[in-house]
Protein backbone atom coordinates (compact mmCIF):
# COMPACT_ATOMS: atom_id res chain seq x y z
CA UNK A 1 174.85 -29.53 105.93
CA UNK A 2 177.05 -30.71 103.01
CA UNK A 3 178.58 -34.10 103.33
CA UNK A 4 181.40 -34.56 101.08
CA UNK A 5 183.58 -37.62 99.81
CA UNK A 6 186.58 -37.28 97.24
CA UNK A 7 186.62 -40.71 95.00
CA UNK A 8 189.30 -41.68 92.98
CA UNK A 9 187.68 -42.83 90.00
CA UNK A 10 190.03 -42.93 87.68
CA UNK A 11 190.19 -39.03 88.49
CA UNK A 12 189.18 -36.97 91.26
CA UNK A 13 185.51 -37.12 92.01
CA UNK A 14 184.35 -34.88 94.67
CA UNK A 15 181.06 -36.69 95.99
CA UNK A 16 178.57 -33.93 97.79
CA UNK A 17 175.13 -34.75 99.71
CA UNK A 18 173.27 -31.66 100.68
CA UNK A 19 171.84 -33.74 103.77
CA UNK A 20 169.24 -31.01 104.80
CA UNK A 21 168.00 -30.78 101.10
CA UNK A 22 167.63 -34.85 100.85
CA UNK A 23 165.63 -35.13 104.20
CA UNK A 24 163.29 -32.99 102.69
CA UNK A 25 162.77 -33.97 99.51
CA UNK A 26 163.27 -37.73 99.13
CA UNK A 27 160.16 -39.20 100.67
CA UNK A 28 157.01 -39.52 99.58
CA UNK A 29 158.23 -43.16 98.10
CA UNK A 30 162.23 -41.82 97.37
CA UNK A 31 163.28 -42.87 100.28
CA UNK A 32 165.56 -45.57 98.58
CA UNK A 33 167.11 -42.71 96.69
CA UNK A 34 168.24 -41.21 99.92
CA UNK A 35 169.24 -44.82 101.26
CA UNK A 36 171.66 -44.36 98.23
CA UNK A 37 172.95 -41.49 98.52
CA UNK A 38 173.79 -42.23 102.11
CA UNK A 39 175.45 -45.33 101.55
CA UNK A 40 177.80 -44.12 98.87
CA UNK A 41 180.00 -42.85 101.98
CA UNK A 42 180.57 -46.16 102.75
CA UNK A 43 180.00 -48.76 100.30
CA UNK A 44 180.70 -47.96 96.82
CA UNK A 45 182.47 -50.11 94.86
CA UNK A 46 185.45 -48.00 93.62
CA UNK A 47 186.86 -51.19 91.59
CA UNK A 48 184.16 -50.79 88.88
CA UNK A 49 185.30 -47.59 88.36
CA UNK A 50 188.56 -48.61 87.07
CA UNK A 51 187.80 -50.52 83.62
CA UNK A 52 184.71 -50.43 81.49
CA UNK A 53 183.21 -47.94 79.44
CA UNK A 54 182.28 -44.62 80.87
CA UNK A 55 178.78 -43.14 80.03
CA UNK A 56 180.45 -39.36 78.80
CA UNK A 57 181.86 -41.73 76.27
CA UNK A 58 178.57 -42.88 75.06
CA UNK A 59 178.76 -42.26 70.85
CA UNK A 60 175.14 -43.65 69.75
CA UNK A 61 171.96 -42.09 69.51
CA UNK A 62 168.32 -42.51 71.29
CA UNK A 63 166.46 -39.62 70.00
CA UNK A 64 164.43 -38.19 73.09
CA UNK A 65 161.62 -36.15 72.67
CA UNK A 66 163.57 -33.44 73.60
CA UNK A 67 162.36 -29.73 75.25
CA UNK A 68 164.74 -26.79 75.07
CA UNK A 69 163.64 -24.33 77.78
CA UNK A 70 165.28 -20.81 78.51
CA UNK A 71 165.55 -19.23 81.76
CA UNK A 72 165.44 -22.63 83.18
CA UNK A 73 165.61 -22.33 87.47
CA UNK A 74 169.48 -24.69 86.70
CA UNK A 75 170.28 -22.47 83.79
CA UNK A 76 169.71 -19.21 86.23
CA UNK A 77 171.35 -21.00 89.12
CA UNK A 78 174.65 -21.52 86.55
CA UNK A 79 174.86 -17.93 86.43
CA UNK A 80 176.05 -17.70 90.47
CA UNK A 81 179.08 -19.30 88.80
CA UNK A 82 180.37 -16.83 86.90
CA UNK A 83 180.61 -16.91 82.60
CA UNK A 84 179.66 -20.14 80.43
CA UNK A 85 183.65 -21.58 80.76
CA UNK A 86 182.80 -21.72 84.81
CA UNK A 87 183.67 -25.53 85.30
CA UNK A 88 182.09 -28.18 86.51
CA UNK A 89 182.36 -27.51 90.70
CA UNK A 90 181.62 -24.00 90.24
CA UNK A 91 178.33 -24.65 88.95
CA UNK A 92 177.47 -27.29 91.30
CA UNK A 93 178.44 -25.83 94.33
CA UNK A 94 176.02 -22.86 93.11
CA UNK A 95 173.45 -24.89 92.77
CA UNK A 96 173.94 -27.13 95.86
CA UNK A 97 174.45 -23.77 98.09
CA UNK A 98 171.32 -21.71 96.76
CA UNK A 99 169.14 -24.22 95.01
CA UNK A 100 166.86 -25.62 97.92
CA UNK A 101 166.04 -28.54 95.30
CA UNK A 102 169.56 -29.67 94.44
CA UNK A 103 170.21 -32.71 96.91
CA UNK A 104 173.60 -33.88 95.18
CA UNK A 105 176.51 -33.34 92.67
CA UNK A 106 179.07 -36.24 91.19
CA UNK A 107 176.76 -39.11 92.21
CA UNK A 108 178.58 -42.37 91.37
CA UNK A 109 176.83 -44.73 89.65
CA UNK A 110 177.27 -48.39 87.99
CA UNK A 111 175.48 -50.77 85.57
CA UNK A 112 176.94 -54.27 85.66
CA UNK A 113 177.00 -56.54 82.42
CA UNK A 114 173.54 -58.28 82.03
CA UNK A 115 171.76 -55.84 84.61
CA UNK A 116 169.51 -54.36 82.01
CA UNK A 117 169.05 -53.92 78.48
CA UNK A 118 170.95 -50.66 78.21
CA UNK A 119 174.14 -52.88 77.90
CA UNK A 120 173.24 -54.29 74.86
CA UNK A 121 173.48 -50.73 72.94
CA UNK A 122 176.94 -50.07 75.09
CA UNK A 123 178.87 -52.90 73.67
CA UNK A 124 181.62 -52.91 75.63
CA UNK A 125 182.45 -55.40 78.72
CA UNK A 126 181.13 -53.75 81.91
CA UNK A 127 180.63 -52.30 84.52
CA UNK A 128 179.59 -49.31 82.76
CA UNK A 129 179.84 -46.37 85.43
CA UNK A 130 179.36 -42.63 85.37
CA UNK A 131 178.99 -39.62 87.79
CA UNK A 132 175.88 -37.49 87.96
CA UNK A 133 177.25 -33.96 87.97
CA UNK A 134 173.53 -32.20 89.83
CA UNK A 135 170.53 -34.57 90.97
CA UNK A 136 167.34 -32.60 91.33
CA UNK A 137 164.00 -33.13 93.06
CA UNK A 138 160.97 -31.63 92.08
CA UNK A 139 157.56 -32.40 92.70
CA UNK A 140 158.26 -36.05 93.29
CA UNK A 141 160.53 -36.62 90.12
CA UNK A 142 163.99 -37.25 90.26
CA UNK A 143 166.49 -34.91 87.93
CA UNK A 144 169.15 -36.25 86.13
CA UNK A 145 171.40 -33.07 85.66
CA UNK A 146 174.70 -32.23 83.46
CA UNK A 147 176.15 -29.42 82.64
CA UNK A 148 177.44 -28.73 79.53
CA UNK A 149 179.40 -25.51 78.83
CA UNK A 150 177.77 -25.07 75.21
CA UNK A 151 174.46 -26.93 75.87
CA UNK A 152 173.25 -26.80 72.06
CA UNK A 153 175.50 -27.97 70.49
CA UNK A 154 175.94 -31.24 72.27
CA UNK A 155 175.02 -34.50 70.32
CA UNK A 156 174.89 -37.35 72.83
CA UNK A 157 173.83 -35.70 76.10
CA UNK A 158 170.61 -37.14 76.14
CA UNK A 159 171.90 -40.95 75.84
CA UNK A 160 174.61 -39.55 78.71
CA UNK A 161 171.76 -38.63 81.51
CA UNK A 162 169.46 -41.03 79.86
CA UNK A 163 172.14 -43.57 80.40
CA UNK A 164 172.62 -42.03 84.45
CA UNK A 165 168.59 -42.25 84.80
CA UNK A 166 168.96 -46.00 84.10
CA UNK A 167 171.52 -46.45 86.18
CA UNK A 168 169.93 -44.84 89.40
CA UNK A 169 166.87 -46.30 89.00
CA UNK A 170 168.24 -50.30 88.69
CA UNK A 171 170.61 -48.86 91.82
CA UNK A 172 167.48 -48.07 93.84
CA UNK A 173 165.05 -49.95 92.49
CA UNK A 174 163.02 -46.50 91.82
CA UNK A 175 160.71 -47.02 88.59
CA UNK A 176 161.76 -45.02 85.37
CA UNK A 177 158.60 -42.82 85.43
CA UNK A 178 160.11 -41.02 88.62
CA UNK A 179 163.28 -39.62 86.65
CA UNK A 180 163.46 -37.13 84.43
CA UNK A 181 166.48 -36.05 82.71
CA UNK A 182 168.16 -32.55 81.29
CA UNK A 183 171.71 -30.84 80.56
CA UNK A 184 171.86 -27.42 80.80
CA UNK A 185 174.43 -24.53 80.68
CA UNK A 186 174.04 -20.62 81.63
CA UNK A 187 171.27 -19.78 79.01
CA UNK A 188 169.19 -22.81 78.33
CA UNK A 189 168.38 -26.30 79.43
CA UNK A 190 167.12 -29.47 77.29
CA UNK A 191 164.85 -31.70 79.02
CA UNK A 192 162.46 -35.17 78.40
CA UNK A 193 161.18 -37.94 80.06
CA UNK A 194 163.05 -41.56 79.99
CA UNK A 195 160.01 -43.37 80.22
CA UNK A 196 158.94 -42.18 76.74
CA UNK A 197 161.49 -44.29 75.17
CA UNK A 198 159.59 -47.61 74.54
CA UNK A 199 162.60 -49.91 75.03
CA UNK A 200 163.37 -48.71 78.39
CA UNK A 201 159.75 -48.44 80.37
């Protein structure tokens, strides 16, 4: 039921496809995200992984029209975990064994110099690559999920998984207005909408 690679992306990345959750939630027009997610077994280009920026290194500012929301389904799902210093694969194996919308954790990702506009702001040579820790789908959206231990008081999470939205929709060709995008930890969650942000419609 859940498909697992281990990359070696500079550090261990442990890749995991919920396959029963993806047949059931990406269609109705995702099916390129599942194409995606399927090929990653077999075709991602670990190389670009190796030199370029990373987008958890991302230091500038986009200013979202940002939600917090408490008792957030993610944020309740955390909990299975254990306490707010629970790492990373704790919480996503909780959600990706009891959260029947969860389709994927540590989804590797890439934007090559040039590909879109994004780069400009990154200003660094590329590939600029990254690794979405929980991808979501709900009601026909696409979530963009990290988890942050201390949620608040982050400053740049919302370029990070803004950064991750752009990437997975040039990588599948899925238009911005499908994603949405959040980071959450055990108490709260802060959520917008990509394609609210002029510059990247």
């Amino acid at each position: 039921m859940i498909r697992h690679k281990s990359f070696g992306h500079g550090w261990w990345y442990h890749y995991r496809l919920h396959e029963e959750n993806a047949a059931k939630h990406c269609s109705n027009g995702l099916q390129p995200l599942s194409r995606y997610l399927h090929d990653l077994f077999d075709h991602c280009p670990d190389e670009k992984f190796l030199v370029g920026p990373r987008c958890s290194r991302l230091r500038f500012s986009l200013d979202p029209d940002v939600v917090r929301v408490r008792h957030h389904p993610v944020s309740q799902m955390a909990k299975l975990a254990g306490d707010r210093w629970s790492g990373h694969t704790e919480v996503e194996l909780a959600l990706l064994n009891h959260d029947a919308r969860t389709v994927a954790a540590e989804v590797p990702l890439w934007l090559d110099s040039g590909e879109h506009e994004l780069m400009r702001l990154v200003k660094e040579p590329g590939p600029l690559t990254g690794h979405i820790d929980i991808l979501r789908v709900e009601n026909g959206k696409v979530w963009v999920w990290d988890y942050k231990p201390e949620a608040s008081k982050e400053r740049f999470a919302a370029t990070q998984t803004l950064a991750y939205a752009v990437m997975l929709s040039q990588r599948t060709g899925l238009p911005l207005r499908r994603f949405r995008c959040g980071w959450f930890d055990e108490k709260e969650a802060f959520v917008f909408e990509p394609r609210r942000m002029r510059r990247f419609k």
